[in-house]
Protein backbone atom coordinates (compact mmCIF):
# COMPACT_ATOMS: atom_id res chain seq x y z
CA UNK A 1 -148.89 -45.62 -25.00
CA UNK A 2 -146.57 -44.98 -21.90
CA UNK A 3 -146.11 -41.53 -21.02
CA UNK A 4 -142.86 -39.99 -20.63
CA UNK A 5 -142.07 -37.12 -17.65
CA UNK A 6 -138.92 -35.43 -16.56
CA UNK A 7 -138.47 -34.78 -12.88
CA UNK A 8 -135.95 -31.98 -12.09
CA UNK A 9 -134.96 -32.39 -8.07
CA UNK A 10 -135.54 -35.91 -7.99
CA UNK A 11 -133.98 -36.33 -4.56
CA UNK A 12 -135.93 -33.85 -2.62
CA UNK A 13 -139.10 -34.33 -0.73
CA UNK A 14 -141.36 -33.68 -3.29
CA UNK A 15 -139.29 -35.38 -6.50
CA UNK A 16 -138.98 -38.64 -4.43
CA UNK A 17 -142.90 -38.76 -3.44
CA UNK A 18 -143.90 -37.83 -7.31
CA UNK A 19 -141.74 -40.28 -8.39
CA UNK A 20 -142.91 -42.83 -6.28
CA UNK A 21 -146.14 -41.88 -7.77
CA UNK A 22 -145.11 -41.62 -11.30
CA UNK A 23 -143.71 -45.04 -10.94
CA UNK A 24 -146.65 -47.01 -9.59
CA UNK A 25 -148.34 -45.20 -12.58
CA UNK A 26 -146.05 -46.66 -14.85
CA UNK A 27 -144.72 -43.46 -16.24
CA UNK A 28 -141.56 -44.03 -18.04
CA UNK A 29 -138.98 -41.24 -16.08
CA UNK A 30 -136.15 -38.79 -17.18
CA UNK A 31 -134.68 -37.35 -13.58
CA UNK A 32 -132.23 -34.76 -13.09
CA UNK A 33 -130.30 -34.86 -9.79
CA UNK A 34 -127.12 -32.78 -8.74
CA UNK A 35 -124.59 -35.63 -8.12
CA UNK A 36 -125.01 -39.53 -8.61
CA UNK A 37 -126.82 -39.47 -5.66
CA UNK A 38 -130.07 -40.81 -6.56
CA UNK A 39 -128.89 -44.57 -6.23
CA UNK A 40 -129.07 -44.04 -2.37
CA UNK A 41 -133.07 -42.59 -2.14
CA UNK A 42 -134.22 -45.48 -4.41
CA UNK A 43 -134.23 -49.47 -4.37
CA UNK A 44 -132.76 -51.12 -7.06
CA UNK A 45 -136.18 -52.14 -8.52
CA UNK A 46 -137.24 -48.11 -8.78
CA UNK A 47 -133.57 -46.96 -9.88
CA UNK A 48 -133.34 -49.29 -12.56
CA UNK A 49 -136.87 -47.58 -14.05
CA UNK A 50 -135.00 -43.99 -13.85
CA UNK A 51 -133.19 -42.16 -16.91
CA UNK A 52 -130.95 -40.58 -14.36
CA UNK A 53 -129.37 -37.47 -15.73
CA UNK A 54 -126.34 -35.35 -13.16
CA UNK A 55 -126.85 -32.08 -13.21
CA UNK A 56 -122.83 -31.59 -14.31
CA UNK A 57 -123.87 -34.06 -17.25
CA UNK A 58 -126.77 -31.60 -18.43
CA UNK A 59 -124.31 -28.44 -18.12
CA UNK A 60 -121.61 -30.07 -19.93
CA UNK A 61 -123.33 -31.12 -22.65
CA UNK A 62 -125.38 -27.71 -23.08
CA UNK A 63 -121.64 -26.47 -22.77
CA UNK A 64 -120.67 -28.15 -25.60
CA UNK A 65 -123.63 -26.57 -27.85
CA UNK A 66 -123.10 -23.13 -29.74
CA UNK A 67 -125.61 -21.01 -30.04
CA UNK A 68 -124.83 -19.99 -34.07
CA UNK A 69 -125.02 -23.91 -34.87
């Protein structure tokens, strides 16, 4: 069974190395980055592997949740 992480700060020094990690692991990978900026610190063979979730994506959808739902 592949195993599943999400990587918060995906662009920084640490998020890139881990995920370079995580990926020659085989680790299937949710990242959240602050702009659509992540296409520039990976090659199109490792960004294609990435669930890439924007930051303003993740607040505007919580945004849209009530809390009394």
């Amino acid at each position: 069974m592949r195993k599943s992480v999400l990587v918060a700060g995906g662009t920084g020094f640490i998020g890139h190395n881990l995920i370079d990690r995580l990926l020659d692991d085989d680790y299937e990978i949710s990242v959240i980055v602050r702009e659509k900026k992540a296409e520039a610190y990976y090659n199109h063979e490792q960004y294609s592997r990435l669930n890439v979730i924007t930051a303003n994506e993740l607040f505007e959808q919580a945004g849209e949740l009530s809390p009394f739902d």
